[in-house]
Protein backbone atom coordinates (compact mmCIF):
# COMPACT_ATOMS: atom_id res chain seq x y z
CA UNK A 1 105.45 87.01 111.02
CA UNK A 2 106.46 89.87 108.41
CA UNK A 3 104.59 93.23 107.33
CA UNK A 4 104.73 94.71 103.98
CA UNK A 5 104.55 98.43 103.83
CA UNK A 6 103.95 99.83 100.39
CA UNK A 7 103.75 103.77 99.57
CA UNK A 8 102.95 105.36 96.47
CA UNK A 9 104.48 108.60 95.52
CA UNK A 10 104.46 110.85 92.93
CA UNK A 11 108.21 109.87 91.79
CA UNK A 12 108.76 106.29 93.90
CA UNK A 13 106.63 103.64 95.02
CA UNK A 14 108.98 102.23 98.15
CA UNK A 15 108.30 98.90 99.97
CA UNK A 16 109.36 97.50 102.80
CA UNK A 17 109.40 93.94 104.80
CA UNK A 18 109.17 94.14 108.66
CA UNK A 19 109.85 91.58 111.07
CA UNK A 20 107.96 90.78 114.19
CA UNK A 21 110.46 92.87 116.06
CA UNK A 22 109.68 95.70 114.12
CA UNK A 23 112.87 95.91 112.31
CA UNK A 24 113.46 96.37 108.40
CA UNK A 25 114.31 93.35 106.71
CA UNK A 26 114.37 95.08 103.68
CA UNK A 27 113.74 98.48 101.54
CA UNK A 28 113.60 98.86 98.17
CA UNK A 29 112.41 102.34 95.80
CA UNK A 30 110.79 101.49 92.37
CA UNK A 31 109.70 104.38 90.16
CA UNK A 32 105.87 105.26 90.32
CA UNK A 33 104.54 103.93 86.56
CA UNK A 34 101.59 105.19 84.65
CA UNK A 35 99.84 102.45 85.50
CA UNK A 36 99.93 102.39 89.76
CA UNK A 37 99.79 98.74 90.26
CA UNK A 38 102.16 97.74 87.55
CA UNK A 39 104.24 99.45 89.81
CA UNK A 40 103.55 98.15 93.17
CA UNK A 41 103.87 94.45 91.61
CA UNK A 42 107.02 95.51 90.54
CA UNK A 43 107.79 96.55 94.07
CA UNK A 44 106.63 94.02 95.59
CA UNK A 45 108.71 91.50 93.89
CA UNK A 46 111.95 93.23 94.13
CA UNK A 47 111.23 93.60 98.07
CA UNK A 48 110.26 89.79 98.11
CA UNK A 49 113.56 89.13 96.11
CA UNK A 50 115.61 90.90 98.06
CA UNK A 51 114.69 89.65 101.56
CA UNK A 52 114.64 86.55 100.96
CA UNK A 53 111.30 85.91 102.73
CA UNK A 54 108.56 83.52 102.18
CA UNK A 55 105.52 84.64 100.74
CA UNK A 56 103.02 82.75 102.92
CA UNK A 57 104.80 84.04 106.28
CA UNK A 58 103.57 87.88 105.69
CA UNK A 59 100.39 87.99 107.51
CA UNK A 60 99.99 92.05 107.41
CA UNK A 61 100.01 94.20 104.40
CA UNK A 62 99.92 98.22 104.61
CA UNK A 63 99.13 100.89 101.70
CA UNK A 64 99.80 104.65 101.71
CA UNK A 65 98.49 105.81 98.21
CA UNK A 66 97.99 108.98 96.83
CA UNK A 67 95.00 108.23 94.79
CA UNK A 68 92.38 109.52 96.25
CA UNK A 69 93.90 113.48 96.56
CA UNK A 70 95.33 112.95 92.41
CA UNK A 71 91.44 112.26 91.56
CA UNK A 72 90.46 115.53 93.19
CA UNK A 73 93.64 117.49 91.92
CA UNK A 74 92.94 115.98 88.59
CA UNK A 75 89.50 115.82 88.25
CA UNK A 76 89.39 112.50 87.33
CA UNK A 77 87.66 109.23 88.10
CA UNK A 78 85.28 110.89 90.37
CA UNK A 79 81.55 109.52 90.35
CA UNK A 80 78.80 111.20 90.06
CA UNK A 81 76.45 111.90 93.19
CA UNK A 82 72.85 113.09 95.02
CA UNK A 83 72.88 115.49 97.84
CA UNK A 84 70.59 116.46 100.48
CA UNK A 85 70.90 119.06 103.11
CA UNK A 86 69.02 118.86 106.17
CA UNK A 87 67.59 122.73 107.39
CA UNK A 88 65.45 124.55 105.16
CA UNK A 89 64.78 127.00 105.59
CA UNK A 90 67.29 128.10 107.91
CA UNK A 91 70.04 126.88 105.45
CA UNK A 92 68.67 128.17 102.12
CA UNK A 93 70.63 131.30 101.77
CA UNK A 94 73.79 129.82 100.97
CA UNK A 95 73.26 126.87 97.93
CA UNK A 96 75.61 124.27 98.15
CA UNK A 97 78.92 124.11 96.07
CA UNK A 98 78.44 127.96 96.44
CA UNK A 99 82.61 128.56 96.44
CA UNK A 100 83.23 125.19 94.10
CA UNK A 101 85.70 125.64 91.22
CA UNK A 102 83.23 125.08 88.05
CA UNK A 103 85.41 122.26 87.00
CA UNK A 104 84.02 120.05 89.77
CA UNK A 105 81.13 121.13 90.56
CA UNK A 106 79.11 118.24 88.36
CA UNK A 107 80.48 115.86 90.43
CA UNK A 108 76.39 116.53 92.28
CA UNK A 109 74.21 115.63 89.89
CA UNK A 110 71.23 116.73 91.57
CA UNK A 111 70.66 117.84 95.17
CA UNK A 112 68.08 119.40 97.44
CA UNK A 113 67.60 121.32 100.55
CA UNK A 114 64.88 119.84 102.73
CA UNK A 115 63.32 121.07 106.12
CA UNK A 116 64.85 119.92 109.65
CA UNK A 117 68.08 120.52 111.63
CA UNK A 118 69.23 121.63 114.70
CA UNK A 119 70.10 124.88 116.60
CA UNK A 120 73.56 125.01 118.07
CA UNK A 121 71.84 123.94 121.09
CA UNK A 122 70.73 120.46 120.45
CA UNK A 123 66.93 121.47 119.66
CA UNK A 124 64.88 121.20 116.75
CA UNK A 125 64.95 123.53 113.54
CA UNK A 126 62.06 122.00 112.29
CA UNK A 127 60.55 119.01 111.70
CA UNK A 128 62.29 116.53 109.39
CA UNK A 129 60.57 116.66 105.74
CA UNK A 130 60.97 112.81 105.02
CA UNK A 131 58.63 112.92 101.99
CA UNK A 132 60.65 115.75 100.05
CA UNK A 133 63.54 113.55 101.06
CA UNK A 134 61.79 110.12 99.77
CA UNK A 135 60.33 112.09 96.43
CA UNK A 136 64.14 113.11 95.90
CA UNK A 137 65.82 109.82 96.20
CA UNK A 138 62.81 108.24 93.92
CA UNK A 139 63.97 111.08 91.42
CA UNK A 140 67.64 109.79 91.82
CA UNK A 141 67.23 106.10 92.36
CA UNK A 142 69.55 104.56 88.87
CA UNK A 143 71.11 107.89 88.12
CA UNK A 144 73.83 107.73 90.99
CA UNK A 145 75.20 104.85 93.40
CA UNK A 146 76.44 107.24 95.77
CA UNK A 147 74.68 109.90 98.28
CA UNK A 148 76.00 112.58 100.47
CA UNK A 149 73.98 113.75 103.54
CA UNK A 150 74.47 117.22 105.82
CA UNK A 151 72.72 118.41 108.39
CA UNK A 152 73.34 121.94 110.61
CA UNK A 153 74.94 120.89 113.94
CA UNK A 154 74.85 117.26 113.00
CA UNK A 155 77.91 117.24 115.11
CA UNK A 156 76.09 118.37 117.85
CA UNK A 157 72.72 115.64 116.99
CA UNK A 158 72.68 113.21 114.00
CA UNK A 159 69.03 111.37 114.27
CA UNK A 160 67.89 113.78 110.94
CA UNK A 161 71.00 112.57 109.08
CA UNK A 162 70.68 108.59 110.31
CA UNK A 163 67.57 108.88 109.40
CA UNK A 164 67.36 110.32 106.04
CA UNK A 165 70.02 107.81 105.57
CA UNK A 166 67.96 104.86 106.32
CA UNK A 167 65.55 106.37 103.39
CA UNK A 168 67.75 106.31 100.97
CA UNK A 169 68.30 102.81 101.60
CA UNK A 170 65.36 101.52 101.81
CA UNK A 171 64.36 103.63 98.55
CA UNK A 172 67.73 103.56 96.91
CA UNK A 173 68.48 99.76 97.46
CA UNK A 174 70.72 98.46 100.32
CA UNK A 175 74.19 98.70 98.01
CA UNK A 176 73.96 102.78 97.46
CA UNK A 177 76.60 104.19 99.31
CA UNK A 178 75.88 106.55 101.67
CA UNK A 179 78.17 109.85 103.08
CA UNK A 180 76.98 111.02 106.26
CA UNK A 181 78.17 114.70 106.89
CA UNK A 182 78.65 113.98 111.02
CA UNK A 183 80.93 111.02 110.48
CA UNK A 184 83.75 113.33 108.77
CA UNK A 185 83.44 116.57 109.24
CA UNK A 186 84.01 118.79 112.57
CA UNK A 187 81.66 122.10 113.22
CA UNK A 188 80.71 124.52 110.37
CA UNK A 189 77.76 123.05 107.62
CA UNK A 190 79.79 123.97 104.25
CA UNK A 191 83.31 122.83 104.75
CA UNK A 192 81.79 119.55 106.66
CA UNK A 193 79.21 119.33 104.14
CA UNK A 194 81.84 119.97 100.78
CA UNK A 195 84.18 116.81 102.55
CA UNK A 196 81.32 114.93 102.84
CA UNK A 197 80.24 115.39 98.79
CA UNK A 198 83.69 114.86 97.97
CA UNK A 199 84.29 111.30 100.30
CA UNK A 200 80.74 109.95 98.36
CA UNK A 201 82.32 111.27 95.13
CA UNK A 202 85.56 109.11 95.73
CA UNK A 203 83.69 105.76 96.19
CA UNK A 204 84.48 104.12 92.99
CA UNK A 205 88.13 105.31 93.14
CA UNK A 206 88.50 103.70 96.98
CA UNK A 207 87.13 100.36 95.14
CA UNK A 208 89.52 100.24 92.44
CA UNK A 209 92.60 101.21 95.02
CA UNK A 210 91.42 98.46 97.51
CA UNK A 211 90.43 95.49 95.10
CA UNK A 212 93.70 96.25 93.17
CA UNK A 213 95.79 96.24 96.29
CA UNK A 214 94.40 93.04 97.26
CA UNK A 215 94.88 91.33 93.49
CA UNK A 216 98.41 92.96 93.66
CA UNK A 217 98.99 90.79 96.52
CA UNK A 218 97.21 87.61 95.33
CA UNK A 219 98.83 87.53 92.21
CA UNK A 220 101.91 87.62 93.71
CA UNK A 221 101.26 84.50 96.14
CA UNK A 222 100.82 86.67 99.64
CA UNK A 223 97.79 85.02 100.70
CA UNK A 224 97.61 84.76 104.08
CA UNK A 225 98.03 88.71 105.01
CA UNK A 226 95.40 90.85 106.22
CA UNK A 227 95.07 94.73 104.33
CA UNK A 228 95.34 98.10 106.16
CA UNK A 229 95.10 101.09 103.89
CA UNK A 230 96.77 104.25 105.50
CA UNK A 231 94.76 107.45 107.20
CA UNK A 232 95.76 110.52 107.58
CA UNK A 233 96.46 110.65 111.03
CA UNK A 234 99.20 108.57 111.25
CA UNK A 235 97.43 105.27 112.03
CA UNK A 236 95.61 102.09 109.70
CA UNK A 237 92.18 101.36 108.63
CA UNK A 238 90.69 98.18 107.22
CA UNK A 239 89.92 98.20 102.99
CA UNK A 240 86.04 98.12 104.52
CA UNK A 241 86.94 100.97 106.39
CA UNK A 242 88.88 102.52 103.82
CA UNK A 243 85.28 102.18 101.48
CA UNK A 244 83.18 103.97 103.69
CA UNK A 245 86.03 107.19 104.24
CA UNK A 246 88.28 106.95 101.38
CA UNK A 247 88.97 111.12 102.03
CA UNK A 248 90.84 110.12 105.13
CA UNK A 249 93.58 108.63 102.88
CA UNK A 250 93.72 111.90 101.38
CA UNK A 251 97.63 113.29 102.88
CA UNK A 252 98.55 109.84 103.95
CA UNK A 253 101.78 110.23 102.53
CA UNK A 254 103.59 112.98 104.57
CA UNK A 255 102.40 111.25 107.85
CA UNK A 256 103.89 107.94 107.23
CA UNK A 257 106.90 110.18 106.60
CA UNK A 258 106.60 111.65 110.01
CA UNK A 259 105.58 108.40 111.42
CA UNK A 260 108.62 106.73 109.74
CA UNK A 261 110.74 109.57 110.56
CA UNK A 262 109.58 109.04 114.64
CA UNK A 263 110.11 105.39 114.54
CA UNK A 264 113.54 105.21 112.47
CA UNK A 265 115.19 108.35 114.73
CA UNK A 266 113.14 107.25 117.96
CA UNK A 267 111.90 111.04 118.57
CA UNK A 268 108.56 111.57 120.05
CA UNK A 269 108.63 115.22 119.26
CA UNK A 270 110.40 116.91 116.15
CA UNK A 271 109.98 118.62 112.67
CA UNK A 272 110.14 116.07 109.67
CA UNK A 273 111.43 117.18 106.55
CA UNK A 274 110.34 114.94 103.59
CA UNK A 275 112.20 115.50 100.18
CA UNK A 276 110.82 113.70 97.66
CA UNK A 277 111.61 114.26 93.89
CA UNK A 278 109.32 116.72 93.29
CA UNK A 279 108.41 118.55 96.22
CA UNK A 280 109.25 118.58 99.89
CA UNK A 281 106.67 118.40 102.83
CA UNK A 282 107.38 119.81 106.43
CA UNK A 283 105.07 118.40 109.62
CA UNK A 284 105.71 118.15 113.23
CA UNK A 285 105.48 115.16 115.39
CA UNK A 286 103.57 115.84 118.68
CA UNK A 287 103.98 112.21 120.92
CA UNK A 288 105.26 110.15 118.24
CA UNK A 289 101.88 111.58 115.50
CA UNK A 290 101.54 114.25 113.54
CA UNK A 291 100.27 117.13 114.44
CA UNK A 292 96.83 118.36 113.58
CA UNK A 293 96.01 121.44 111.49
CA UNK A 294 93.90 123.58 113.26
CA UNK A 295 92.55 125.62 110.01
CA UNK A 296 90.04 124.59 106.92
CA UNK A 297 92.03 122.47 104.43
CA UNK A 298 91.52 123.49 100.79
CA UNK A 299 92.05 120.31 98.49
CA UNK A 300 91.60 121.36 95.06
CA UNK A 301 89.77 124.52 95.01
CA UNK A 302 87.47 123.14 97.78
CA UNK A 303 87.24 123.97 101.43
CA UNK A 304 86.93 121.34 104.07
CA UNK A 305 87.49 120.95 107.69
CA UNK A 306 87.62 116.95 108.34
CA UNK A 307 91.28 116.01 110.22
CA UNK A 308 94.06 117.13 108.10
CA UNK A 309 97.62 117.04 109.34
CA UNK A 310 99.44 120.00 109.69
CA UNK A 311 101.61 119.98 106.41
CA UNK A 312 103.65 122.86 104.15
CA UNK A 313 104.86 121.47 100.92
CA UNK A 314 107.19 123.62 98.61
CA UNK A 315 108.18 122.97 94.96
CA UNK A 316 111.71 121.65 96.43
CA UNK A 317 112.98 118.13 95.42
CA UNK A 318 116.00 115.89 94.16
CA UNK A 319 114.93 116.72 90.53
CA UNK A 320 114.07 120.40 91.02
CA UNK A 321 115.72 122.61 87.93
CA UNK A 322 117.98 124.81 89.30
CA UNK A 323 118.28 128.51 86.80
CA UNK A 324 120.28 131.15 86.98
CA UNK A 325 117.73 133.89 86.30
CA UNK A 326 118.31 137.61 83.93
CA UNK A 327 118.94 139.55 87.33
CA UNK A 328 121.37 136.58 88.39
CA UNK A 329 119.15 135.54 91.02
CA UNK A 330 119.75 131.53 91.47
CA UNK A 331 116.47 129.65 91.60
CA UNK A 332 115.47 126.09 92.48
CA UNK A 333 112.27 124.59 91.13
CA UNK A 334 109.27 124.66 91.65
CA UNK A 335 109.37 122.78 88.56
CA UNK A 336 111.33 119.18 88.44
CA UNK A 337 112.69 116.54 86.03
CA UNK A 338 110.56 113.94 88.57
CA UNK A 339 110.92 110.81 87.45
CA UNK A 340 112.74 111.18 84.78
CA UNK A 341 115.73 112.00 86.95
CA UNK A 342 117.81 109.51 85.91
CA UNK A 343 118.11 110.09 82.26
CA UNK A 344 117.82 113.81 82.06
CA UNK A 345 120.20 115.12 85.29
CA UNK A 346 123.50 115.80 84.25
CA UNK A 347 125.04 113.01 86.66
CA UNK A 348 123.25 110.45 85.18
CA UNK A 349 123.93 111.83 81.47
CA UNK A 350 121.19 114.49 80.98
CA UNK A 351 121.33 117.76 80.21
CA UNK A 352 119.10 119.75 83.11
CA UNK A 353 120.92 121.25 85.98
CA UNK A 354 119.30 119.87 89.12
CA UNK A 355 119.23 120.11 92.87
CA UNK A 356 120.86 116.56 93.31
CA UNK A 357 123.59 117.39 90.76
CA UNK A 358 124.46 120.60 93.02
CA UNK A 359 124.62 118.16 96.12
CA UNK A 360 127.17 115.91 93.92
CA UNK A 361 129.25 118.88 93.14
CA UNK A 362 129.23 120.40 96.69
CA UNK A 363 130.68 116.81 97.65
CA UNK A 364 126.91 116.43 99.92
CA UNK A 365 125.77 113.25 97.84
CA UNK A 366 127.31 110.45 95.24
CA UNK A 367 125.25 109.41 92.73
CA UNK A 368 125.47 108.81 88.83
CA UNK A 369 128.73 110.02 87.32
CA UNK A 370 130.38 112.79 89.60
CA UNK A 371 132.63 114.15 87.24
CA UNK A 372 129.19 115.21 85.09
CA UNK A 373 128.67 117.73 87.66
CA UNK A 374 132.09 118.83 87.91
CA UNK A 375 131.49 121.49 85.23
CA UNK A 376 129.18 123.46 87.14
CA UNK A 377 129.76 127.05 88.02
CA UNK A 378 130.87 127.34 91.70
CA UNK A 379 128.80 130.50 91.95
CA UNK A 380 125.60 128.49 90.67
CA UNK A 381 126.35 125.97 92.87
CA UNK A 382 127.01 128.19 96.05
CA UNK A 383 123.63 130.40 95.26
CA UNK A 384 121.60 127.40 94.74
CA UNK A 385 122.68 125.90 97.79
CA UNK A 386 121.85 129.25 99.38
CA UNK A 387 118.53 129.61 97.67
CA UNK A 388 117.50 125.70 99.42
CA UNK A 389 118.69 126.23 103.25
CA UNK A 390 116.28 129.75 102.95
CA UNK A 391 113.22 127.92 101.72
CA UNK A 392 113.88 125.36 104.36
CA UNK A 393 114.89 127.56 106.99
CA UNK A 394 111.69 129.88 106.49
CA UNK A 395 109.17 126.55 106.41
CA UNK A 396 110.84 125.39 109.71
CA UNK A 397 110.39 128.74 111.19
CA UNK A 398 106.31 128.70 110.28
CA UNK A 399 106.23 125.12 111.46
CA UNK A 400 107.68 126.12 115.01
CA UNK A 401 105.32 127.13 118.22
CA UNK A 402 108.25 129.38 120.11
CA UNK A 403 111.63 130.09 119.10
CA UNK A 404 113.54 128.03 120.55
CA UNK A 405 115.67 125.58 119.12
CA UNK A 406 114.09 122.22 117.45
CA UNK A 407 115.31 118.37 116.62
CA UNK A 408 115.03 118.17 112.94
CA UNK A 409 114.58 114.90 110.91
CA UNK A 410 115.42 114.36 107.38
CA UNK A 411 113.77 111.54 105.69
CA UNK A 412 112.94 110.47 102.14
CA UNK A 413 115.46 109.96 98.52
CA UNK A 414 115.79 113.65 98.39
CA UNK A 415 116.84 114.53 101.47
CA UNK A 416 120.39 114.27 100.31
CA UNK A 417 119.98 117.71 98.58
CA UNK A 418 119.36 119.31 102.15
CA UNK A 419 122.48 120.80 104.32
CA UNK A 420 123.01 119.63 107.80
CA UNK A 421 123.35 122.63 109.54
CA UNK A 422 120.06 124.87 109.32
CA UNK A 423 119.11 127.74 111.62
CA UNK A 424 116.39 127.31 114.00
CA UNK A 425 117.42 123.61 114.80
CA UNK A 426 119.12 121.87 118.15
CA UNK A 427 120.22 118.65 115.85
CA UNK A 428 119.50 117.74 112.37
CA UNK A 429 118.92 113.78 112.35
CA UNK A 430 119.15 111.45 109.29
CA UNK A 431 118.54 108.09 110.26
CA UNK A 432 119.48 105.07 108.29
CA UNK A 433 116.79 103.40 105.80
CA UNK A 434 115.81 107.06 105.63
CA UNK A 435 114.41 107.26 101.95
CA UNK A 436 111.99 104.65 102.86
CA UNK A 437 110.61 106.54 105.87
CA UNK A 438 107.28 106.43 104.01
CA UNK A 439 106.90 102.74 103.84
CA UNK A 440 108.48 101.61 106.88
CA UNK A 441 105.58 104.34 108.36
CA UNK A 442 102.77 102.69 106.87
CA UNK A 443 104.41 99.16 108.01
CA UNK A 444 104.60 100.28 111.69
CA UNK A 445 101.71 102.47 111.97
CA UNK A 446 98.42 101.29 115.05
CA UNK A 447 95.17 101.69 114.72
CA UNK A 448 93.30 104.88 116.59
CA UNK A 449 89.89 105.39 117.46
CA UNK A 450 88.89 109.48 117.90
CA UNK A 451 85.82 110.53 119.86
CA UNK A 452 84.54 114.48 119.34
CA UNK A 453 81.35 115.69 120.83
CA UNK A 454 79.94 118.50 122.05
CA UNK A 455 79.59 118.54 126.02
CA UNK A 456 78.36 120.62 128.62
CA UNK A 457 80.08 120.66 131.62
CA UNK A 458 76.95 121.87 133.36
CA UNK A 459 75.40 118.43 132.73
CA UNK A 460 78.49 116.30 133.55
CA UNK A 461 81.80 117.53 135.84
CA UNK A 462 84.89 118.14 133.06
CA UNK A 463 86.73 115.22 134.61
CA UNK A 464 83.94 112.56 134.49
CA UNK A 465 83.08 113.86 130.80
CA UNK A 466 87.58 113.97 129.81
CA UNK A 467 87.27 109.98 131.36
CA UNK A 468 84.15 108.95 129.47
CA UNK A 469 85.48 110.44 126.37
CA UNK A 470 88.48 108.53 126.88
CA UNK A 471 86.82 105.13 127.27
CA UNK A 472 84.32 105.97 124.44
CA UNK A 473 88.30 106.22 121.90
CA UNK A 474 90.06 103.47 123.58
CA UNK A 475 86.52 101.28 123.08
CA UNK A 476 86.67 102.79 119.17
CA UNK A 477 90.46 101.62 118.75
CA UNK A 478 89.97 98.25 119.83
CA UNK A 479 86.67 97.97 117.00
CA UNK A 480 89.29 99.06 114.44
CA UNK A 481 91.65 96.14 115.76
CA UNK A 482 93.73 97.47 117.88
CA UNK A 483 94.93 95.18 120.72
CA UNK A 484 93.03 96.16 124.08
CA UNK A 485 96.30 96.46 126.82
CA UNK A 486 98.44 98.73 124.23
CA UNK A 487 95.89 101.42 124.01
CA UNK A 488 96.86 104.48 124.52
CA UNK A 489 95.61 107.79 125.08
CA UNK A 490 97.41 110.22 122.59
CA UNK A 491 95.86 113.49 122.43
CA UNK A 492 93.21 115.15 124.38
CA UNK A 493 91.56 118.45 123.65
CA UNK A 494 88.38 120.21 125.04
CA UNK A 495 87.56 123.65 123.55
CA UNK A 496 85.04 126.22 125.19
CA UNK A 497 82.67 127.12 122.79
CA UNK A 498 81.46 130.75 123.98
CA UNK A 499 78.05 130.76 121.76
CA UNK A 500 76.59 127.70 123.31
CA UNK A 501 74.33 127.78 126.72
CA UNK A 502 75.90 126.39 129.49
CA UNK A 503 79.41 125.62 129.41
CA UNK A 504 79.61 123.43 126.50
CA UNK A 505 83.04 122.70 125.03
CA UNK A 506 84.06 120.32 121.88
CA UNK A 507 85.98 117.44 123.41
CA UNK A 508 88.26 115.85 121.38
CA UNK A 509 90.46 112.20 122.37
CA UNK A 510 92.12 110.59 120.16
CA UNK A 511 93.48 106.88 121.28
CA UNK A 512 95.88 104.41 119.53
CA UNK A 513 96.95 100.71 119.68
CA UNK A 514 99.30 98.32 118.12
CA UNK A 515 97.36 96.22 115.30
CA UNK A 516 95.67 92.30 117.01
């Protein structure tokens, strides 16, 4: 039994084979094309080639893509939608979209605000309007295929967003697909209810990503393999999965770094530095996972609060542009050769002066032609060498909870443009097969289940409510696949929330097993 892992970046699409023991096989880098599955195939044969393994004996097949985060960057692909939000009147002061770049905003094509909702206490805002809601969706039905629904405190009760839900449905014909506000977002109606429009908006991207995946691998003979598509927590979700809650894909990449970066180094707790060609991303690993952010993510000009992991990128990379600027400052990127690295660096014949040809002439890194970088100024090379460690040096310093000392894992092709000895860290770690940390991640990642609710631990004792919770994720991680006696309990968080009666806090547990 072999799993293929298969990440695509900006610069590289890697792949990897795994065997049942969990160890790589093989690891290959192919650079990203235009056209994303031109390149995976390409991948995918050059991984099959070199491992010498037999097509029919990979019965698992992982993807980390980026796709779903360059639609909403780019503004592309992105279907149009219908909206309702449940709690008129209450809710009518702020319009939805209300802090929207204009650029995206038609992604809604029409919406409405309709009476119902909840108080922060469980009970009624009003009664549910279901005939405004059923006159809306007839106004809608053959305009758009997919809905989004919100509701105030639907994390606290949902029936008003089920509901309206089964409406559209029944009005809008069984194949519309439906966004439900409670099933993504945490507390707070606009940033739940702006990742909600944008996971409906992605629906037609998540198809094309999934069906091509799986024709990637048919074409190529791997029949017999079942398809995971990569979250952003750090664990696997089936393509159906993946079709409902294609915004949880959405930073995949940098956690099957840090989940690559765990596995390959065997570190349950450290900072991950991925360098990629373009840009570099710093995240912690808290038991093995990623750590959570605990802010509002903003994902092209939009604020959201569903899970996002706790990630600083910087314009840093192997094909940054390094400048010596008018004042003599030496600067490195933000802006990089990318792909094109290997025709326009001067090691490999070019004529830009990048990071990786100041690691060739410091003696850090071989690569290309050596003596192409032996012309550069040893005060260039010293200040841009000087100019990385502080850019690296301050991330790992926001990244850290006290100030003490940390572990430190480099992973990813770029990496090699990093020193080894950075302030702020115990050891600096850079494992072998570590430029496919990103694939081998997605390869070895489980499957989770997370349970959030609101409790009150008036109603039921904090240690009863911390064990049902428990069950409720473990029971959720086994749905998703996971294999029952490997579940574990990963994270666990209960947060007082001081404007709710009683003693109500949010309970959080997150659980994880390895894949049936």
């Amino acid at each position: 039994m072999y799993k293929l892992g298969i990440d695509v970046g900006g610069t590289n699409t890697d792949a990897v084979i795994i065997d049942e023991n969990l160890e790589v096989v093989a690891a290959i880098k192919h650079p990203t094309t235009d056209d994303v599955y031109e390149g995976i195939i390409s991948a995918i044969r050059e991984v099959l080639r070199e491992s010498g393994v037999d097509r029919g004996s990979i019965t698992q097949a992982m993807l980390g893509t980026t796709q779903c985060t360059n639609a909403i960057v780019e503004r592309k692909n992105l279907a149009k939608i219908g909206l309702v939000r449940i709690g008129a009147p209450a809710t009518t002061g702020i319009p939805p979209m209300v802090d929207w770049p204009e650029d995206i905003q038609g992604v809604v094509e029409d919406y409405t605000v309709i009476r119902g909702g909840f108080e922060f206490d469980g009970k009624e805002l009003a009664k549910l309007d279901t005939a405004a809601a059923a006159e809306f969706f007839e106004k809608l039905k053959g305009r758009v295929k997919s809905v989004a629904i919100s509701c105030v405190f639907s994390t606290i009760r949902n029936d008003h967003e089920l509901e309206i839900a089964r409406l559209c449905r029944e009005i809008m014909g069984a194949d519309v697909h439906v966004s439900i506000s409670s099933e993504i977002g945490s507390m707070g109606l606009i940033e739940r209810e702006n990742a909600t429009i944008l996971n409906a908006a992605l629906y037609q991207v998540a198809e094309r990503f999934t069906e091509g995946f799986a024709k990637s691998l048919a074409d190529e003979g791997i029949s017999n393999a079942e398809i995971y598509l990569s979250q952003n927590d750090g664990t696997l979700m089936t393509m159906e999965h993946a079709r409902r809650y294609p915004i949880l894909t959405i930073a995949c990449g940098p956690t099957n770094s840090i989940r690559g970066a765990s596995y390959l180094s065997q570190l349950k707790n450290a900072i991950v530095i991925d360098v990629g060609g373009t840009t570099t991303d710093f995240g912690m690993i808290q038991n093995g996972f990623p750590r959570e952010s605990s802010v509002a993510a903003t994902i092209g000009g939009v604020r959201t609060n569903f899970r996002m992991p706790d990630i600083i990128s910087i314009g840093l990379g192997g094909g940054s542009i390094v400048r010596r600027q008018p004042d003599g400052r030496v600067t490195v990127g933000p802006d990089s050769v990318g792909y094109r690295i290997t025709s326009e660096a001067l090691v490999f014949g070019g004529q830009t002066v990048t990071a990786t040809d100041i690691a060739v002439k410091l003696g850090m890194a071989e690569l290309g032609d050596p003596a192409l970088a032996a012309g550069i100024d040893d005060e260039l090379a010293a200040g841009a060498m000087a100019a990385i460690r502080d850019m690296v040096e301050e991330c790992i310093d926001s990244l850290k909870l006290s100030s003490e000392d940390v572990d430190v894992i480099l992973v990813g092709g770029g990496s090699i443009v990093l020193p080894r000895e950075l302030s702020g860290t115990a050891h600096v770690y850079n494992p072998e097969h570590f430029g496919c940390a990103n694939a081998i991640g997605s390869a070895i990642s489980k499957v989770s289940g997370n349970y959030e609710q609101l409790i009150d631990y008036n109603q039921i004792p904090r240690e009863q409510a911390l064990e049902q919770a428990k069950a409720e994720a473990a029971k959720m991680a086994v749905e998703a696949g996971a294999i029952p006696e490997t579940v574990e309990i990963i994270e666990v968080e209960d947060v007082p929330l001081a404007y709710c009666v009683g003693n109500t806090c949010r309970v959080r547990v997150k659980a994880a097993g390895d894949l049936a």
